[in-house]
Protein backbone atom coordinates (compact mmCIF):
# COMPACT_ATOMS: atom_id res chain seq x y z
CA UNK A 1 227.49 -52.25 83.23
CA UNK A 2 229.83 -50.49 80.60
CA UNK A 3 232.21 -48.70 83.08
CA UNK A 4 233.73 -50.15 86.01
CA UNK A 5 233.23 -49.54 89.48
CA UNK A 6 235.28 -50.04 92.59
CA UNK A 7 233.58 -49.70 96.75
CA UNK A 8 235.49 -48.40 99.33
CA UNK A 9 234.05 -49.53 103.04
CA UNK A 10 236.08 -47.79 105.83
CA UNK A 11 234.88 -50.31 108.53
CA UNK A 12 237.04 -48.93 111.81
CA UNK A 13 234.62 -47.52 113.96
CA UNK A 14 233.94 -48.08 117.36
CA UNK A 15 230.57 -49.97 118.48
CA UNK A 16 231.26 -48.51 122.03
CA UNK A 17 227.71 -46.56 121.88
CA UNK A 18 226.20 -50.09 120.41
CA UNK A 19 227.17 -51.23 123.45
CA UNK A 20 229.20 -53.71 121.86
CA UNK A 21 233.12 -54.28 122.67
CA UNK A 22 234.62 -55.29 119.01
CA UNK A 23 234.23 -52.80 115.51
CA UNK A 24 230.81 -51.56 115.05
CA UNK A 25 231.05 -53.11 111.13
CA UNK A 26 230.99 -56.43 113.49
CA UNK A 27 228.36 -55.83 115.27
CA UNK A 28 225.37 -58.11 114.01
CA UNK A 29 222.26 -57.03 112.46
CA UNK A 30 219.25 -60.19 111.59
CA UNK A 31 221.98 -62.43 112.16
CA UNK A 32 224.68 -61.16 109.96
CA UNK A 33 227.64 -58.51 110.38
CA UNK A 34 226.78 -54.42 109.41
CA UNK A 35 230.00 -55.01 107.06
CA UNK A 36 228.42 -58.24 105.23
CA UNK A 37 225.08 -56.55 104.94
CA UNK A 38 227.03 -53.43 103.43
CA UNK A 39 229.32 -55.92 100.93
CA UNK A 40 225.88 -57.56 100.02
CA UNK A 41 224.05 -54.48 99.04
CA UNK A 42 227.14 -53.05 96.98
CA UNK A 43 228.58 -56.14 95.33
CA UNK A 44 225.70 -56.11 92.62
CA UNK A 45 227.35 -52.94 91.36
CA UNK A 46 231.08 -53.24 91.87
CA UNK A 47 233.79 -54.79 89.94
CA UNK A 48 236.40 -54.56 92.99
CA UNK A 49 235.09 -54.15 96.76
CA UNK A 50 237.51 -52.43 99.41
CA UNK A 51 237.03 -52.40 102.88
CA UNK A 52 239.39 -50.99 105.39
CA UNK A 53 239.50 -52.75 108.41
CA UNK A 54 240.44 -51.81 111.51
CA UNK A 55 244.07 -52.88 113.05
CA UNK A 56 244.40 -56.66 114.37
CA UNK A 57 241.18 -57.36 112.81
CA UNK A 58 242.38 -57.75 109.06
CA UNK A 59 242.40 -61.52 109.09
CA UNK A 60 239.14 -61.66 110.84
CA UNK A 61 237.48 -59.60 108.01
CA UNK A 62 239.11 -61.60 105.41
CA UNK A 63 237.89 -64.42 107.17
CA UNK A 64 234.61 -63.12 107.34
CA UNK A 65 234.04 -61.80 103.57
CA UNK A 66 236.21 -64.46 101.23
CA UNK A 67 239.00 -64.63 98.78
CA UNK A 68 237.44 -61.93 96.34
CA UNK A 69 236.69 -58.80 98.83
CA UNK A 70 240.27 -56.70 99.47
CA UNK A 71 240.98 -55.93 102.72
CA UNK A 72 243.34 -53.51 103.70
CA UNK A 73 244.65 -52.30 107.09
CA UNK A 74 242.51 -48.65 107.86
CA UNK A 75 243.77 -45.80 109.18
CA UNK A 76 242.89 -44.19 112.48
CA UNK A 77 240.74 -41.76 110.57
CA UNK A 78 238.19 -42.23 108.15
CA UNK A 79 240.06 -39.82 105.91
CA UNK A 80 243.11 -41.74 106.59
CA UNK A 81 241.02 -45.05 106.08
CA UNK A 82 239.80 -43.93 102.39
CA UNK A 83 243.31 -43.04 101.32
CA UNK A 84 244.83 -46.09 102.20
CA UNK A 85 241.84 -47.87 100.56
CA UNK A 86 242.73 -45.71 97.61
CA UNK A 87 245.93 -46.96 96.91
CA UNK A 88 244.50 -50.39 96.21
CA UNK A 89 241.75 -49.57 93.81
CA UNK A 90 242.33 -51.39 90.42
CA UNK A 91 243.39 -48.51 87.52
CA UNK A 92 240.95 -50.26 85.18
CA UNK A 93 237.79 -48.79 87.82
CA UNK A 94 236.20 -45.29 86.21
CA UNK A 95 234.36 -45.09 89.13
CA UNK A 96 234.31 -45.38 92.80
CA UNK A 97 232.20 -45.13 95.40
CA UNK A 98 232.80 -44.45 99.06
CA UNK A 99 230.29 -46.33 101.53
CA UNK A 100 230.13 -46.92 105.31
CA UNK A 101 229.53 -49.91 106.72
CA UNK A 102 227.31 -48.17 109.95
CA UNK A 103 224.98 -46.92 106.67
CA UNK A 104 224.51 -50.92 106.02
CA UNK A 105 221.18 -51.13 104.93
CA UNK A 106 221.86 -49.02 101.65
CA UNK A 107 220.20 -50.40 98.60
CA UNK A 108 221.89 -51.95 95.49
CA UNK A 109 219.46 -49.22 93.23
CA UNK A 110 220.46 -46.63 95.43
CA UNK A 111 224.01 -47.03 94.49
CA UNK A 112 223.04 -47.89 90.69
CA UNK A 113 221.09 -44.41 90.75
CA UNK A 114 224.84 -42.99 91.87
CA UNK A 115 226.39 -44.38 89.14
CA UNK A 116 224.23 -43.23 86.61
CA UNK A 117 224.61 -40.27 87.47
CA UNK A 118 227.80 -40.25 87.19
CA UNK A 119 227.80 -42.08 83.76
CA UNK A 120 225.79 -39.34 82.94
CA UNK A 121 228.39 -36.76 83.33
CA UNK A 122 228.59 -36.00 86.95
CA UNK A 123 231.97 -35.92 88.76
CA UNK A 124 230.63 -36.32 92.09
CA UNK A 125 227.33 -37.52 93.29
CA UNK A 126 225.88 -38.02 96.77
CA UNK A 127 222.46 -38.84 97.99
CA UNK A 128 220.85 -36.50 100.51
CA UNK A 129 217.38 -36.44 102.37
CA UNK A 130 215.36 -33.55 103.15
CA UNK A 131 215.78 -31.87 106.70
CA UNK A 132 212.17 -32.09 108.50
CA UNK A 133 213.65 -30.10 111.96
CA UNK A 134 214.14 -26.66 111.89
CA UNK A 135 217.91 -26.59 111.98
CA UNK A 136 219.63 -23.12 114.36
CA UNK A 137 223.22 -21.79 114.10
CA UNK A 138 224.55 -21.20 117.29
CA UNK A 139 227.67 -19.66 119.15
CA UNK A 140 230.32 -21.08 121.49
CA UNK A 141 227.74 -19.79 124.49
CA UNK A 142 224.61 -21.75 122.34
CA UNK A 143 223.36 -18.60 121.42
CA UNK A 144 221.67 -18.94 118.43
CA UNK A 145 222.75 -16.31 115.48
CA UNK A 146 221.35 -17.95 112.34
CA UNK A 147 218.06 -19.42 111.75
CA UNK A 148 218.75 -21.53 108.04
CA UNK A 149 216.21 -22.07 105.25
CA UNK A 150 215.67 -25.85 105.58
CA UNK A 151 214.43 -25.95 102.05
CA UNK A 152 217.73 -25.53 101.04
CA UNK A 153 219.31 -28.26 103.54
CA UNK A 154 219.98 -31.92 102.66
CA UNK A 155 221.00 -34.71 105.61
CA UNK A 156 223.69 -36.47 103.56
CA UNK A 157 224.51 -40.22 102.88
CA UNK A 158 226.61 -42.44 101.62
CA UNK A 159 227.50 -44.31 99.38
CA UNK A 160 228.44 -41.33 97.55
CA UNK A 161 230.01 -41.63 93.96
CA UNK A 162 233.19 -39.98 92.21
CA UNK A 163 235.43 -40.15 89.31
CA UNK A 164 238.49 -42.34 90.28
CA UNK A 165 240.78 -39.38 89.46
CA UNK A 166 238.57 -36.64 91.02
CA UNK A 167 238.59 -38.65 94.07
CA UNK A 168 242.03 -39.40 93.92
CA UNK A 169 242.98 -35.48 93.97
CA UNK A 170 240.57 -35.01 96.14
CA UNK A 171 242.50 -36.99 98.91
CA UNK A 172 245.86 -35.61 97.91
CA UNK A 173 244.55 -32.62 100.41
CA UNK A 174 246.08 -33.22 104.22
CA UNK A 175 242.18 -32.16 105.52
CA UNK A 176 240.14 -34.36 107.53
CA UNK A 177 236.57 -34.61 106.82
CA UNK A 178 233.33 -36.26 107.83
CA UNK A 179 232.78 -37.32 104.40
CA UNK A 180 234.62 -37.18 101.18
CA UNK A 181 232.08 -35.13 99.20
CA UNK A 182 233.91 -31.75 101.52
CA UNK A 183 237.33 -32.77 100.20
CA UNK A 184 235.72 -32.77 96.43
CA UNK A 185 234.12 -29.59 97.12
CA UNK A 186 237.05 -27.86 98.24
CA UNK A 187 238.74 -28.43 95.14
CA UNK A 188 236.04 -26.43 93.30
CA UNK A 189 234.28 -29.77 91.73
CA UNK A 190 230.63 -29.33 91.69
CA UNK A 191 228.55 -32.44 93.49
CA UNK A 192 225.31 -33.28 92.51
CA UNK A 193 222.85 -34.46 95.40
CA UNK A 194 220.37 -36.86 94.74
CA UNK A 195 217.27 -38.36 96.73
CA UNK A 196 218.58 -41.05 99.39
CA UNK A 197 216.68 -43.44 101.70
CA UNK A 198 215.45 -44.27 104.70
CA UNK A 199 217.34 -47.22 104.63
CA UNK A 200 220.57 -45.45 104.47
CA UNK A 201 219.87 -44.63 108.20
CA UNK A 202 223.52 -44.16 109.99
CA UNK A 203 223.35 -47.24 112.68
CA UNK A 204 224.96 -45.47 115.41
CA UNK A 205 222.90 -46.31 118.57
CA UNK A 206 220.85 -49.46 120.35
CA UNK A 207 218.07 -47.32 118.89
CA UNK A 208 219.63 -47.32 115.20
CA UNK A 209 219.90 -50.82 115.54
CA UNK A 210 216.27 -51.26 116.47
CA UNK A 211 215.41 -49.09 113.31
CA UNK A 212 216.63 -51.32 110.95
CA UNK A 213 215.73 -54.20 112.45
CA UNK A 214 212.55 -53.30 112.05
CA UNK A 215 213.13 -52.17 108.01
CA UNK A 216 214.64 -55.53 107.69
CA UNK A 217 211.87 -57.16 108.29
CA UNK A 218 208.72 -54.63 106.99
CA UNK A 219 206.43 -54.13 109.73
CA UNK A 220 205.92 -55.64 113.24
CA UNK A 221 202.64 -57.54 111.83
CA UNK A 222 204.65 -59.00 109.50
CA UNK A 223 204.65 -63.10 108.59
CA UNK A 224 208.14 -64.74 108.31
CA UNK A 225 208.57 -67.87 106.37
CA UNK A 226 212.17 -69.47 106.29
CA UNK A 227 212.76 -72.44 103.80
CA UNK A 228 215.48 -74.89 103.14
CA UNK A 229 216.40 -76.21 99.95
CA UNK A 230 219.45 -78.86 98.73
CA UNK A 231 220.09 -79.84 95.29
CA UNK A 232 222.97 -82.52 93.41
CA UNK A 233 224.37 -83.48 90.80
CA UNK A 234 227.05 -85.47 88.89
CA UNK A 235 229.61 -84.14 86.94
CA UNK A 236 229.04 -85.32 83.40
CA UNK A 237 231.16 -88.03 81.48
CA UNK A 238 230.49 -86.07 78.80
CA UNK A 239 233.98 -83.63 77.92
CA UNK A 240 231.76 -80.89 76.04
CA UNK A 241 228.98 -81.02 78.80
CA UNK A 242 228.93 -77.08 79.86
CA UNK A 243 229.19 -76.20 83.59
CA UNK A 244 226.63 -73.72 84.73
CA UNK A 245 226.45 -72.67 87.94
CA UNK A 246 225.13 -69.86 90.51
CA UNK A 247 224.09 -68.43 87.34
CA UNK A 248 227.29 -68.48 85.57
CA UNK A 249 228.80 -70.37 82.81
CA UNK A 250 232.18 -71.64 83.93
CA UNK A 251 234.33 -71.98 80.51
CA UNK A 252 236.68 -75.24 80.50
CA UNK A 253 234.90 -77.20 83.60
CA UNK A 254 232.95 -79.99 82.89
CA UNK A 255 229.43 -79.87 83.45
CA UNK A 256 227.03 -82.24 85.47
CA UNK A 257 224.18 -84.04 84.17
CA UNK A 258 220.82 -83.26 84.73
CA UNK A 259 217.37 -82.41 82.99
CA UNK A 260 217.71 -78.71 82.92
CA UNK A 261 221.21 -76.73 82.74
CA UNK A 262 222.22 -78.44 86.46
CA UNK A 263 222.58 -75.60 88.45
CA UNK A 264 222.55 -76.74 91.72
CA UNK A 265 222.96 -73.40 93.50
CA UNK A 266 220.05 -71.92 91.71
CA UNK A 267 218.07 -74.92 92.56
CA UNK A 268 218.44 -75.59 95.68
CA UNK A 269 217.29 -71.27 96.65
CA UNK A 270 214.39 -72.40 94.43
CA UNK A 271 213.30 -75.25 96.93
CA UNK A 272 214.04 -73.03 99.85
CA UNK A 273 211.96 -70.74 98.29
CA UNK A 274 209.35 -72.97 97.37
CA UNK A 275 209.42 -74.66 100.58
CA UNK A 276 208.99 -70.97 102.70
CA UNK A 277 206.68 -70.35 100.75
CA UNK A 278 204.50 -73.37 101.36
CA UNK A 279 204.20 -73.93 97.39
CA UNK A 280 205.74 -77.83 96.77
CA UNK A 281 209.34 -78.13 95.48
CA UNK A 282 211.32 -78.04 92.78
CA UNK A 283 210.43 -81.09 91.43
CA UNK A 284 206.64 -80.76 91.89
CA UNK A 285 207.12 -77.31 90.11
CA UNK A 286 209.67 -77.85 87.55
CA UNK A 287 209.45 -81.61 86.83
CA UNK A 288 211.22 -83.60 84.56
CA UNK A 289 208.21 -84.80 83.02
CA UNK A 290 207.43 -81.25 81.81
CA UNK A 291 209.59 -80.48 78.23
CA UNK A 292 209.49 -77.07 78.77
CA UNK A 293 212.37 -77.10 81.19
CA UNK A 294 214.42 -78.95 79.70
CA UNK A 295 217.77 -77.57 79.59
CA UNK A 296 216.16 -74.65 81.50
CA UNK A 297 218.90 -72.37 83.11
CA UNK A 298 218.90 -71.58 86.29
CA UNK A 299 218.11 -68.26 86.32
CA UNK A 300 214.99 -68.84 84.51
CA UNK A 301 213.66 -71.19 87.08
CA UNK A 302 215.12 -68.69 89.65
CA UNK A 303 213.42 -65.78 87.82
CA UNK A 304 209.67 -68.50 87.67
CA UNK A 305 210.18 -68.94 91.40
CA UNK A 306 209.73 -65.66 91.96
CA UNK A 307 207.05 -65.00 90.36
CA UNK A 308 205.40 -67.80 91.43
CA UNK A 309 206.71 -66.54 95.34
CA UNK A 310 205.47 -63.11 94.97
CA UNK A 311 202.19 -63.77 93.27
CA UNK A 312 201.26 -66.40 96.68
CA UNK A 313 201.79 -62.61 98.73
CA UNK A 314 205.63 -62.80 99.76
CA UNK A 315 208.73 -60.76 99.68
CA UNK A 316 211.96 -62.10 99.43
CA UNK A 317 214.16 -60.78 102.62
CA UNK A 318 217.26 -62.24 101.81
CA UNK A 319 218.70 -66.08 100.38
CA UNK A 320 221.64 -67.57 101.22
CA UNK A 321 223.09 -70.34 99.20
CA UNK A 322 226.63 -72.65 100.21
CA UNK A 323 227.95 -74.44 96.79
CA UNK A 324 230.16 -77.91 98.40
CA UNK A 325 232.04 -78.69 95.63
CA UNK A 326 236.44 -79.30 95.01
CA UNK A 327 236.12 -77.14 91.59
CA UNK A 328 234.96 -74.34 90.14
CA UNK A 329 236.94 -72.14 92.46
CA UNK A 330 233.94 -69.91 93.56
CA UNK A 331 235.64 -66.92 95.40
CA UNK A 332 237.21 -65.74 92.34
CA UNK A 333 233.74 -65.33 90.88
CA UNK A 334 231.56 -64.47 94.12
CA UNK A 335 230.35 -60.75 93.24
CA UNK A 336 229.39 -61.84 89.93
CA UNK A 337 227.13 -64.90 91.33
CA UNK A 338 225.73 -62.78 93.41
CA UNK A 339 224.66 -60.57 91.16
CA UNK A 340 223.43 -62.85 88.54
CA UNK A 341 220.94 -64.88 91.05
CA UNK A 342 219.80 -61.14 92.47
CA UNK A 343 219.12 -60.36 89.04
CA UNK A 344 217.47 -63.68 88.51
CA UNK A 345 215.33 -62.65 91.57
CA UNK A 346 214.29 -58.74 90.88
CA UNK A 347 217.17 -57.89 93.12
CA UNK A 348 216.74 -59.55 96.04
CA UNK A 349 220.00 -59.52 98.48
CA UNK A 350 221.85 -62.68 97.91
CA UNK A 351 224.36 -64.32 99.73
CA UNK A 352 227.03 -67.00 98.38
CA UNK A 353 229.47 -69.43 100.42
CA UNK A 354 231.57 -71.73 99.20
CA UNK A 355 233.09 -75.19 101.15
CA UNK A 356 234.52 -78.66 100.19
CA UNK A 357 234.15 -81.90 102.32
CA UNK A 358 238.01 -82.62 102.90
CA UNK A 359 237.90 -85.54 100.68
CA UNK A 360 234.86 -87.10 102.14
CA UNK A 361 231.50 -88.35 100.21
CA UNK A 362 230.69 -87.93 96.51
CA UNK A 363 231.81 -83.82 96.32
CA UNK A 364 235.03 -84.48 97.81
CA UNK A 365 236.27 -87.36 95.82
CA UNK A 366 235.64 -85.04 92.84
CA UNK A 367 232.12 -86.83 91.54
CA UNK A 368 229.92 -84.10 91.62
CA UNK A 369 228.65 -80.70 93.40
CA UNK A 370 225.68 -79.86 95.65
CA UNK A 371 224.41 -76.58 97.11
CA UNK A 372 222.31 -76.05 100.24
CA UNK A 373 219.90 -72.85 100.92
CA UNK A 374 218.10 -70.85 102.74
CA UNK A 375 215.42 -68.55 102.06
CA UNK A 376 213.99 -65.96 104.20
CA UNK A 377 210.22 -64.45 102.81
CA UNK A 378 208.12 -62.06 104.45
CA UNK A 379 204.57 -61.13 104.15
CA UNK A 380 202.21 -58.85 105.84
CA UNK A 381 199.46 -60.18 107.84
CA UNK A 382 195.89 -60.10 106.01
């Protein structure tokens, strides 16, 4: 993407009616946090993530999202939260959009389908889904003394999109507001609503939670396939062997050997893929005896894999992948791995961990790098 683009998360509300006794963005959802299901959906977009944490937990989300998210102390308002978020956004982002990490299930092309609007020439863009109640204005004594036109009503969600600098004087206002598109508004900036999702659903209550529980994983009838996958490989003796890796090329690293490009990361979600989905391995798929892959790069296997994992019925829920390795420095690079193996993968939600072995076996005396996976597929019963 041409322009860049910056996410604010303000991540300090309660998860009292969760039923839960710590910050509802740590309250977990398929076995990860609302705020690392919210980072993962918007990192395929941004060029600088911002989340606002609430106080005493700062280190704990830091802890919890790596080197490469900011995280800044919140406010005791969301209002408050954004602005403090605001102060850290890099100069360089055109863009920015404001999320919430209780909407976590928002899409990555939701949010691209923000920013093209705004690349388009909006100032301000928010998505919005049609009202299906009838909706009644009442009185202090619940009287009722409007009936409105529901055709003309929108339930609004986030993330919702702005220019850096209309958002920035936006927030120069002392108001507090449920949502930054009223701040916008009042400075006479026109915003532009667009069609949202059911996944943006606002996870509020046990119910909520139950909700997207159930949209992460389809419908109750549903088969669930997990695979594991490992891959490793040498670094190279050769000095103008090229490192690629997670989908990336690392310039001035040393590559490792191997038949293909050597990307263990992307290999080892294609055997976890392969494995879930009952189809062989990489080997059996890809093997060296086959000239065609030679060289390969990982994102083309990554991009065969799929294919080869949809046409047998399945859906990718979500891969995980942990590089073990004392160089490249992953976290400085995270959101853009990420988004090169969901790209490799039609845009399936990625996740990306990094670790080293303290000095122990052939990673941690510097010989090499491996990667382990998981892969969660679904598919409807037949």
């Amino acid at each position: 993407m041409s322009d860049l683009v910056a996410v604010i998360i303000p991540a300090g509300g309660s998860g009292e009616r969760l039923g839960a006794q710590l910050p509802k963005a740590l309250v977990q959802l398929a076995g990860r946090t609302l705020i690392e299901h919210a980072v993962a959906n918007m990192a395929p977009v941004a060029s600088q993530i911002i989340v606002a944490a609430p106080t005493g937990y700062e280190d704990h989300f830091k802890k919890l999202l790596g080197t490469e998210i900011t995280v800044v102390t919140g406010g005791s308002t969301r209002t408050a939260s954004v602005k403090a978020a605001l102060e850290h956004v890099d100069k360089s982002n055109e863009y920015v959009l404001v999320h919430d990490a209780a909407r976590s299930l928002a899409s990555t092309e939701l949010a691209a389908r923000i920013i093209d609007s705004l690349r388009a020439g909006e100032k301000a863009v928010i998505p919005g889904m049609t009202v299906s109640d009838t909706i009644k204005k009442v009185d202090a004594n619940n009287y009722v003394t409007k009936t409105l036109t529901r055709s003309k009503l929108r339930a609004i969600q986030t993330p919702q999109g702005f220019t850096r600098k209309v958002l920035i004087a936006a927030h120069k206002s002392s108001d507090e507001v449920t949502d930054d598109a009223g701040l916008v508004e009042s400075n006479g900036i026109e915003v532009k609503v667009i069609t949202g999702e059911e996944r943006a659903l606002k996870i509020t209550t046990p119910g909520d939670l139950a909700t997207a529980n159930r949209l992460l994983i389809a419908e109750i009838n549903t088969e669930i396939r997990v695979g594991i996958g490992t891959d490793a490989h040498a670094f190279s003796a050769d000095p103008n062997r090229t490192l690629h890796l997670a989908g990336l090329h690392w310039l001035g690293e040393v590559g490792v050997d191997g038949h293909s490009d050597g990307d263990v990361a992307a290999h080892a979600i294609c055997d976890a893929l392969f494995a879930a989905a009952g189809l062989g391995d990489l080997g059996s798929n890809f093997g060296t005896a086959d000239p065609k892959y030679a060289g390969a790069t990982g994102s083309q296997l990554l991009s065969e894999t799929f294919a080869r994992v949809s046409e047998a019925g399945y859906a990718i829920n979500n891969v995980s992948v942990q590089i073990v390795g004392n160089r490249p420095k992953i976290g400085l690079r995270r959101s853009e791995a990420i988004a090169a193996l969901s790209a490799a993968l039609n845009g399936a939600a990625v996740s990306v961990s990094a670790t080293t072995t303290d000095g122990l076996g052939f990673t941690g005396e510097g010989k090499g790098l491996s990667a382990i996976a998981t892969a969660l597929l679904v598919r409807s019963a037949r």
